[in-house]
PDB file of N, CA and C in Angstrom:
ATOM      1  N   UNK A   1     -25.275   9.375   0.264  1.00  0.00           N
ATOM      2  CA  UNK A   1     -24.857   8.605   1.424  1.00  0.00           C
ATOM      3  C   UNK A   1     -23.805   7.574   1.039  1.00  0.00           C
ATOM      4  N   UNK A   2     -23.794   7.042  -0.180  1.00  0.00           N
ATOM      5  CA  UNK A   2     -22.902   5.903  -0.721  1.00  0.00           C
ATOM      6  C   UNK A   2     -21.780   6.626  -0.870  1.00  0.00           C
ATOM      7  N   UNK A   3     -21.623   7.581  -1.618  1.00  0.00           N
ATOM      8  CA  UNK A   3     -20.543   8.471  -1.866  1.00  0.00           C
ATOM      9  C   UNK A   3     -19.636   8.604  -0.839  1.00  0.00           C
ATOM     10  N   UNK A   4     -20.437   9.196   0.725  1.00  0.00           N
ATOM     11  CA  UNK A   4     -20.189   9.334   1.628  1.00  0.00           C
ATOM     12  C   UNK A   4     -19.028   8.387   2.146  1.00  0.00           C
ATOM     13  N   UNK A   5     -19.760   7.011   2.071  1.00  0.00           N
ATOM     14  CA  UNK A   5     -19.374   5.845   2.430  1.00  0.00           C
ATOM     15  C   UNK A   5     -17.673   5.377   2.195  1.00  0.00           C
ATOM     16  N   UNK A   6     -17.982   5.314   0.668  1.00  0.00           N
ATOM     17  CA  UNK A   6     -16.620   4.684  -0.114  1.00  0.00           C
ATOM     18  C   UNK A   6     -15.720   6.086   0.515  1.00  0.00           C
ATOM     19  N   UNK A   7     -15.965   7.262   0.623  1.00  0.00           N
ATOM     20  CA  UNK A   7     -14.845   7.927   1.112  1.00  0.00           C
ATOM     21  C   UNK A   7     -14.302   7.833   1.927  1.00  0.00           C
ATOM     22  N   UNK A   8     -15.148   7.372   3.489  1.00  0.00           N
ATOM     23  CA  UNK A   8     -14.683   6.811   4.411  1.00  0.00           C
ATOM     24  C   UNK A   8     -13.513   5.767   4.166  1.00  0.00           C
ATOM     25  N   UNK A   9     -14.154   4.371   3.926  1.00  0.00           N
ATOM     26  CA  UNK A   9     -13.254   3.075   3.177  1.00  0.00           C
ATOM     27  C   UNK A   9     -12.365   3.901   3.024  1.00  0.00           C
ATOM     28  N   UNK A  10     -12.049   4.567   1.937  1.00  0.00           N
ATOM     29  CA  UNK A  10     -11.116   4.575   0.832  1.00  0.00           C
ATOM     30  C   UNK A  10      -9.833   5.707   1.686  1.00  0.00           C
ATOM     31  N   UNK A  11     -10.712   6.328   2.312  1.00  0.00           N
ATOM     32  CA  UNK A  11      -9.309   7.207   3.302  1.00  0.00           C
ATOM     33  C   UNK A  11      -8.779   6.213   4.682  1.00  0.00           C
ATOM     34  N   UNK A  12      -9.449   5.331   5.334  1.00  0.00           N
ATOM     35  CA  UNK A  12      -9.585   4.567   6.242  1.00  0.00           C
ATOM     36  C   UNK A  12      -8.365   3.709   5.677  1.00  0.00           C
ATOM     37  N   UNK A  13      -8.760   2.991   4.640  1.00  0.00           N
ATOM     38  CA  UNK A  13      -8.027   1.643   3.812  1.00  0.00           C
ATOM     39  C   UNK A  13      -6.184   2.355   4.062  1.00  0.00           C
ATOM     40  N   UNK A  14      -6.606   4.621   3.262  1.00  0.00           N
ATOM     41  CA  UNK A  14      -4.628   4.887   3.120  1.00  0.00           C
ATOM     42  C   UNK A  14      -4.256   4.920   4.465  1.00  0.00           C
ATOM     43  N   UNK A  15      -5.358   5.048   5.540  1.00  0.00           N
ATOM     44  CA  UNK A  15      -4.564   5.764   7.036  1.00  0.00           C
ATOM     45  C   UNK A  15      -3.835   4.037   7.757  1.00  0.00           C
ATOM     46  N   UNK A  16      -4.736   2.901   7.059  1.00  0.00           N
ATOM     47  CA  UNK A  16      -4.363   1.685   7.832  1.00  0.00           C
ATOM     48  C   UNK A  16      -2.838   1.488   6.950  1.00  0.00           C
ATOM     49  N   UNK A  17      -2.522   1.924   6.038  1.00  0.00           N
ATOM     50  CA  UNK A  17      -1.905   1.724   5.123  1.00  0.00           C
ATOM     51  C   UNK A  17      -0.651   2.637   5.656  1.00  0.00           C
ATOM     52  N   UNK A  18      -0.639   3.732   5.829  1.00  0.00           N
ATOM     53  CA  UNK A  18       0.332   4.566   6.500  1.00  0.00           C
ATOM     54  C   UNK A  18       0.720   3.812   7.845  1.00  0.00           C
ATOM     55  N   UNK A  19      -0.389   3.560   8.661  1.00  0.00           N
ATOM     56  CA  UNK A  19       0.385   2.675  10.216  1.00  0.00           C
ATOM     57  C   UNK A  19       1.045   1.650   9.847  1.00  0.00           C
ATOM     58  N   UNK A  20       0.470   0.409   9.050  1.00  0.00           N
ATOM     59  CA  UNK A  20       1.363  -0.564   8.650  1.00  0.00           C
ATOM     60  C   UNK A  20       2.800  -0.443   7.950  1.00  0.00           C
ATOM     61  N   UNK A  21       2.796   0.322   7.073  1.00  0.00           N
ATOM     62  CA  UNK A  21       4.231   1.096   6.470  1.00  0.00           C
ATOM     63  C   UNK A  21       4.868   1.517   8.205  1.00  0.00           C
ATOM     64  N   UNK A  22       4.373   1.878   8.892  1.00  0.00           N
ATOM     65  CA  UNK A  22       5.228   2.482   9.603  1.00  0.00           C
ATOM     66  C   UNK A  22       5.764   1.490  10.991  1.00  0.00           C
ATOM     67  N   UNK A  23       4.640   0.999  10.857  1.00  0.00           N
ATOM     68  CA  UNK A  23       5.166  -0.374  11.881  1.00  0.00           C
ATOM     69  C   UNK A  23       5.818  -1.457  11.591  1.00  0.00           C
ATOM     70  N   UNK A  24       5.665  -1.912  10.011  1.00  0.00           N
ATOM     71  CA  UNK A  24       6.575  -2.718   9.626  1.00  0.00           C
ATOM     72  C   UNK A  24       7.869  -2.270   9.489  1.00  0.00           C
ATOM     73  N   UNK A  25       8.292  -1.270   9.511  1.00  0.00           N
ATOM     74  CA  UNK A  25       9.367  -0.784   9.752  1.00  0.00           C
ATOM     75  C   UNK A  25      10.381  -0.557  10.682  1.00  0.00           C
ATOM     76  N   UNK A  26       9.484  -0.733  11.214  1.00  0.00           N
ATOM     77  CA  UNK A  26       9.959   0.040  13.014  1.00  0.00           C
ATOM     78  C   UNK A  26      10.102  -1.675  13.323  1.00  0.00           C
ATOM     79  N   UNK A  27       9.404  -2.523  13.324  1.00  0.00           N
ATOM     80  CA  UNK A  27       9.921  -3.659  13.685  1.00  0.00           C
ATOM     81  C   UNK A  27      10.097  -4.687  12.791  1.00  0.00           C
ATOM     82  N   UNK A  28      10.577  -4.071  11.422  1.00  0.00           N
ATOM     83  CA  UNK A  28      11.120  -5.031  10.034  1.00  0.00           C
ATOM     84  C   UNK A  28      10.342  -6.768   9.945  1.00  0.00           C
ATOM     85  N   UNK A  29       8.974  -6.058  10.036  1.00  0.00           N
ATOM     86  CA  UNK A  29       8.081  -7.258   9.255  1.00  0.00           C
ATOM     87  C   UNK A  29       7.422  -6.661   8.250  1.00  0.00           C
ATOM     88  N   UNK A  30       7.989  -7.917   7.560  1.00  0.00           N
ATOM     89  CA  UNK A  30       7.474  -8.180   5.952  1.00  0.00           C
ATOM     90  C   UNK A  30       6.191  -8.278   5.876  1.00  0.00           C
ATOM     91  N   UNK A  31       5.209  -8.554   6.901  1.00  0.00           N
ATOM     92  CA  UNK A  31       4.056  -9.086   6.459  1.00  0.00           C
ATOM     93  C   UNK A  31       3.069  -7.733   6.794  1.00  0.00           C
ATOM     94  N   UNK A  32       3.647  -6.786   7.827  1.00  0.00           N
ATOM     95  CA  UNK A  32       3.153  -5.437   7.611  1.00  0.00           C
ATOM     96  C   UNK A  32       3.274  -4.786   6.570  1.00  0.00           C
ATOM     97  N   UNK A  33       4.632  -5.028   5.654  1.00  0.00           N
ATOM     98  CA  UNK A  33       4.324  -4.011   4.572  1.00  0.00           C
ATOM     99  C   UNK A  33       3.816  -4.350   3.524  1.00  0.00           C
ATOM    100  N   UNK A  34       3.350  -5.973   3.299  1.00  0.00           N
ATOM    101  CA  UNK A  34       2.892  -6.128   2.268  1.00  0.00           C
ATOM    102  C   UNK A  34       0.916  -6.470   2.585  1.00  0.00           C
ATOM    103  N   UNK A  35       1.056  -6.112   3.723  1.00  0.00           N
ATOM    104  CA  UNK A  35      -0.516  -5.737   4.304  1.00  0.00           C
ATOM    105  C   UNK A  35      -0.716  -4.116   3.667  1.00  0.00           C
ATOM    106  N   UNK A  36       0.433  -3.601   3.938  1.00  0.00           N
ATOM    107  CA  UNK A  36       0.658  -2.101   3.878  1.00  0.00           C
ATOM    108  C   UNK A  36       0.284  -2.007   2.436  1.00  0.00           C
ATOM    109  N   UNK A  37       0.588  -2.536   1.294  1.00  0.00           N
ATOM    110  CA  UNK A  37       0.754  -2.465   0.087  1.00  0.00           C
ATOM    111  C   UNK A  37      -0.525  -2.890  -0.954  1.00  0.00           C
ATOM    112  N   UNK A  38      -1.120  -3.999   0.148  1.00  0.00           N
ATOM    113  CA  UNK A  38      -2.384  -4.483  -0.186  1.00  0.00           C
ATOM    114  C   UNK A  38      -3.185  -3.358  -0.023  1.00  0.00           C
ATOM    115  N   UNK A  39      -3.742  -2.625   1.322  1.00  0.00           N
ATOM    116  CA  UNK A  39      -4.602  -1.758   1.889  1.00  0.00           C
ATOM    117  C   UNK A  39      -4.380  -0.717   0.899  1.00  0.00           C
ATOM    118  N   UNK A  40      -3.127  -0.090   0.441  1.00  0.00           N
ATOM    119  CA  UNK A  40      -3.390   1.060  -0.078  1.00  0.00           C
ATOM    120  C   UNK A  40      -3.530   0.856  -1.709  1.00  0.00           C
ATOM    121  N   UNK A  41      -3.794  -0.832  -1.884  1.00  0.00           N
ATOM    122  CA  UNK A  41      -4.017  -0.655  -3.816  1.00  0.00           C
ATOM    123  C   UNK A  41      -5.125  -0.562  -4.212  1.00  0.00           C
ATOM    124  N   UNK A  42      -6.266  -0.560  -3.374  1.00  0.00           N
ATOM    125  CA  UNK A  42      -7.920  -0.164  -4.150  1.00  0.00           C
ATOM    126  C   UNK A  42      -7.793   1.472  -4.177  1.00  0.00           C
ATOM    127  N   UNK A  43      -7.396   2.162  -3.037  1.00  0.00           N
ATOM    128  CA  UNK A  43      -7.375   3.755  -3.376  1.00  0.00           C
ATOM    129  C   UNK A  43      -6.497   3.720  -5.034  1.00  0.00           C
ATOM    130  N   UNK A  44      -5.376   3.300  -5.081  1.00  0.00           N
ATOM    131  CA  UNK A  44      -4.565   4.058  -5.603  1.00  0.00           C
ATOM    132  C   UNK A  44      -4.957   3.335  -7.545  1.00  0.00           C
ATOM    133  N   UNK A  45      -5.554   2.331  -7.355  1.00  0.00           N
ATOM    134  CA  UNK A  45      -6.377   1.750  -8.277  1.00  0.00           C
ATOM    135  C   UNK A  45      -7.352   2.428  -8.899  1.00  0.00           C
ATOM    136  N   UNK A  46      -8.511   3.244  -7.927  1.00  0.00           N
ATOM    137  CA  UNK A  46      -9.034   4.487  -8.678  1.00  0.00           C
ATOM    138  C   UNK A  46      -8.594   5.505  -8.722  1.00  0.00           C
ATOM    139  N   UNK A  47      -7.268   5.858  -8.547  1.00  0.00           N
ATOM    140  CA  UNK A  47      -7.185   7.082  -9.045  1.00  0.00           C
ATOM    141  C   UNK A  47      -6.338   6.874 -10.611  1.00  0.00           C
ATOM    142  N   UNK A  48      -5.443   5.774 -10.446  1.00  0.00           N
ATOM    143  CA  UNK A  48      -5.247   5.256 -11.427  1.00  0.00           C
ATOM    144  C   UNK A  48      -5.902   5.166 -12.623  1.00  0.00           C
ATOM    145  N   UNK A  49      -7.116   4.396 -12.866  1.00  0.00           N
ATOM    146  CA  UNK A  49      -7.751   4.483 -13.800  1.00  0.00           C
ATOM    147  C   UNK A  49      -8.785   5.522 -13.745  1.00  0.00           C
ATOM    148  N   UNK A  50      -8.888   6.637 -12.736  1.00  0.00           N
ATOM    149  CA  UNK A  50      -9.675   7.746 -13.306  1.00  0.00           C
ATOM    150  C   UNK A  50      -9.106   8.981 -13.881  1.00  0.00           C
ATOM    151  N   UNK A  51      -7.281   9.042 -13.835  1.00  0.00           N
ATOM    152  CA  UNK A  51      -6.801  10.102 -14.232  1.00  0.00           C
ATOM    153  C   UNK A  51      -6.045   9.481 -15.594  1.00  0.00           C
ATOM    154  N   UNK A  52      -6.210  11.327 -15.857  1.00  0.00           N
ATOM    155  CA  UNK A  52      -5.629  11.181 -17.302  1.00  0.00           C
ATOM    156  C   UNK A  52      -3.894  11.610 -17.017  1.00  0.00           C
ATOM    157  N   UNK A  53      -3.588  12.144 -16.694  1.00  0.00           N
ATOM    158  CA  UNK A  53      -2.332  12.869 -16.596  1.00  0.00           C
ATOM    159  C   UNK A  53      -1.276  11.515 -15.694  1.00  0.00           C
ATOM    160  N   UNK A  54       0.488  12.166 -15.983  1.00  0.00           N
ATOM    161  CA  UNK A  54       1.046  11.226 -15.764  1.00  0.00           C
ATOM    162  C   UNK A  54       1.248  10.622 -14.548  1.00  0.00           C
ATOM    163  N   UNK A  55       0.802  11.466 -13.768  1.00  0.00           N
ATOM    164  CA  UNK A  55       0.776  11.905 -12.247  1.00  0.00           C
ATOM    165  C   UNK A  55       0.010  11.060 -11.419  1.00  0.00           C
ATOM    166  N   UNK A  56      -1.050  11.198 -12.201  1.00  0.00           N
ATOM    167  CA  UNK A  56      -2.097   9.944 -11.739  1.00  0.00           C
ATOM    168  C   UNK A  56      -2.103   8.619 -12.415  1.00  0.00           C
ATOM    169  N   UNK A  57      -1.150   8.187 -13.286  1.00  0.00           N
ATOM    170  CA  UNK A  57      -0.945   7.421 -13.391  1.00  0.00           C
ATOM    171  C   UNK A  57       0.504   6.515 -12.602  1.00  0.00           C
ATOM    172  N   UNK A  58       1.024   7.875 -12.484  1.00  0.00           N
ATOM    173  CA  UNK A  58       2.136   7.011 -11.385  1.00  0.00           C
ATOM    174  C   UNK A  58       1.888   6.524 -10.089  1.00  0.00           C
ATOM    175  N   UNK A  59       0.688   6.874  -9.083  1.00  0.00           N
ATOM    176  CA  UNK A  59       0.287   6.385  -8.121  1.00  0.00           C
ATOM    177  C   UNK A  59       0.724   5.139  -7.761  1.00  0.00           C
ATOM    178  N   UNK A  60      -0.065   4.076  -9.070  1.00  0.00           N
ATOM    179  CA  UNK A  60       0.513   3.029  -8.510  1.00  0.00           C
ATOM    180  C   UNK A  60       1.726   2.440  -8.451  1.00  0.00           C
ATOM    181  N   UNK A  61       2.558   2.978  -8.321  1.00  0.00           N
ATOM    182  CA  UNK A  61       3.834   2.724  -8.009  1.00  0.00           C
ATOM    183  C   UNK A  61       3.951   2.283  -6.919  1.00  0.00           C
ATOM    184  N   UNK A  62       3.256   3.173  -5.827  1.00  0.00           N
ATOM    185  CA  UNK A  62       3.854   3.309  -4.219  1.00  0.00           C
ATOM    186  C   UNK A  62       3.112   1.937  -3.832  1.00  0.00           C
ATOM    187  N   UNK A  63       2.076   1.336  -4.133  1.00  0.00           N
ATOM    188  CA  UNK A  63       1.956  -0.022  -3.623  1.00  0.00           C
ATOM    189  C   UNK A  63       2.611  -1.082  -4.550  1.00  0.00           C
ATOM    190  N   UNK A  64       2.702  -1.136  -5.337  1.00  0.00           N
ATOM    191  CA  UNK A  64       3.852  -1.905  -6.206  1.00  0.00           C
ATOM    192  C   UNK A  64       5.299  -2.201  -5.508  1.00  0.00           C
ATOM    193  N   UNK A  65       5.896  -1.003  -4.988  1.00  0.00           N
ATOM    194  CA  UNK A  65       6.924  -0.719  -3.992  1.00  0.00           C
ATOM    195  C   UNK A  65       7.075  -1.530  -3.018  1.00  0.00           C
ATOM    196  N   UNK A  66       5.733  -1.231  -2.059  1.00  0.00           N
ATOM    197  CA  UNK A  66       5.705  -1.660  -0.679  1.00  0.00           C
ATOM    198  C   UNK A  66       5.778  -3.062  -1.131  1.00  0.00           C
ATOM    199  N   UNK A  67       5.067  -3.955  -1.961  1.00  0.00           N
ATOM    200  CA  UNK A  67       5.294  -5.049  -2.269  1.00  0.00           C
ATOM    201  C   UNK A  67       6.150  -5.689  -2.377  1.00  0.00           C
ATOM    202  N   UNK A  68       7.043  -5.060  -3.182  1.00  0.00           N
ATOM    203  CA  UNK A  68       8.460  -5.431  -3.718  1.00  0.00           C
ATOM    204  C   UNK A  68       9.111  -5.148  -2.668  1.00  0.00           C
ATOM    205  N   UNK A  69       9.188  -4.300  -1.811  1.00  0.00           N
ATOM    206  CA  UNK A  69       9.874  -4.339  -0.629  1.00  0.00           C
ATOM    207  C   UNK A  69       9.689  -5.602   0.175  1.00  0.00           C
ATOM    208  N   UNK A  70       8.423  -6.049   0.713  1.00  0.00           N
ATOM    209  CA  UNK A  70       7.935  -6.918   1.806  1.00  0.00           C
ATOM    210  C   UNK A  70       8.632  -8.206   0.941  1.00  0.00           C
ATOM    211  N   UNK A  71       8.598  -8.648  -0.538  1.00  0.00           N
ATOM    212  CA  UNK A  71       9.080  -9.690  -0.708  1.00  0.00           C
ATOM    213  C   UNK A  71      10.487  -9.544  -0.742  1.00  0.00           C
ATOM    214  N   UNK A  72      11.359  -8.538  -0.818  1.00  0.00           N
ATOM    215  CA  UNK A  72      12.563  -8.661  -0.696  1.00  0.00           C
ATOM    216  C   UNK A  72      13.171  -8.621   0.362  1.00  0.00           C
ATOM    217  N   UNK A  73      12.277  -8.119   1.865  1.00  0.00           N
ATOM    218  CA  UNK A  73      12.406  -8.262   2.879  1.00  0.00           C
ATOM    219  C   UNK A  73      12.115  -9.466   3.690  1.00  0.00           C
ATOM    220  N   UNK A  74      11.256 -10.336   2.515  1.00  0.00           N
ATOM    221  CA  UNK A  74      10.895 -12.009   3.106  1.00  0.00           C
ATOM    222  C   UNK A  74      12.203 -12.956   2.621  1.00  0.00           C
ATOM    223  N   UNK A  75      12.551 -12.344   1.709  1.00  0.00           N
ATOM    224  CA  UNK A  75      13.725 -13.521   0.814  1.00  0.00           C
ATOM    225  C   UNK A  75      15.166 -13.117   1.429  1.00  0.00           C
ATOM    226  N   UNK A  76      15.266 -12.120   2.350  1.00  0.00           N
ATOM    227  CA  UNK A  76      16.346 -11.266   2.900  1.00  0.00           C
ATOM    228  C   UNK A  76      16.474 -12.225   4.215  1.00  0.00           C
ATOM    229  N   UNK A  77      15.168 -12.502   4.592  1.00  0.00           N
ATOM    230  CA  UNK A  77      14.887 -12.836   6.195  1.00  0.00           C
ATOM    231  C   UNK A  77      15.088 -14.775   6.005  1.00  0.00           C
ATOM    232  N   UNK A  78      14.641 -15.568   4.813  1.00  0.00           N
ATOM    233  CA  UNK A  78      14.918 -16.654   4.457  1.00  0.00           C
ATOM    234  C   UNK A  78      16.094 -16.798   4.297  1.00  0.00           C
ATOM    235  N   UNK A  79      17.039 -16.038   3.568  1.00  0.00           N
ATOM    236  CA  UNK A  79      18.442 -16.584   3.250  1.00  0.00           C
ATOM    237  C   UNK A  79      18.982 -16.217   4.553  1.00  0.00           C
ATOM    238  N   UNK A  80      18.634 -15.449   5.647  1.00  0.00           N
ATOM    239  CA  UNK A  80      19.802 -15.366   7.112  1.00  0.00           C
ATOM    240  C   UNK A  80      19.368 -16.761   7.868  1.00  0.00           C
ATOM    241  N   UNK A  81      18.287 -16.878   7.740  1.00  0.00           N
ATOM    242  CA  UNK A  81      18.059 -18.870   8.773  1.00  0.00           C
ATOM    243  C   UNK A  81      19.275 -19.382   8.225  1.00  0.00           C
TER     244      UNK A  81
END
């Protein structure tokens, strides 16, 4: 039943993670994608440290990304005031 559980979470956490990527976009807030970036780093955290191959170790990239995006999209949005 626990098993069950965290799978839920853990697919729930990428699907909130996919809308926010996609809405921060669509209306260029920073604070969606680095919601976006947050939500999808516990998934991508275990797969991270449960794979051996390089593949699964590159995962975390894609929230690393969204991060680095949302702050370069906050420091983008500070220097136009």
């Amino acid at each position: 039943m626990s098993f069950f559980l965290v799978g839920i979470v853990l697919w729930s956490l990428v699907i909130a993670s996919i809308v926010l990527v996609i809405v921060g976009l669509w209306k260029k807030s920073w604070k969606a994608i680095a919601w976006s970036g947050i939500a999808l780093l516990p998934p991508m955290l275990l797969i991270f440290m449960g794979g051996e191959g390089i593949w699964f170790r590159l995962c975390i990239l894609l929230p690393l990304v969204l991060l680095i995006a949302a702050f370069l999209m906050k420091q983008q949005k500070i220097q136009s005031l």
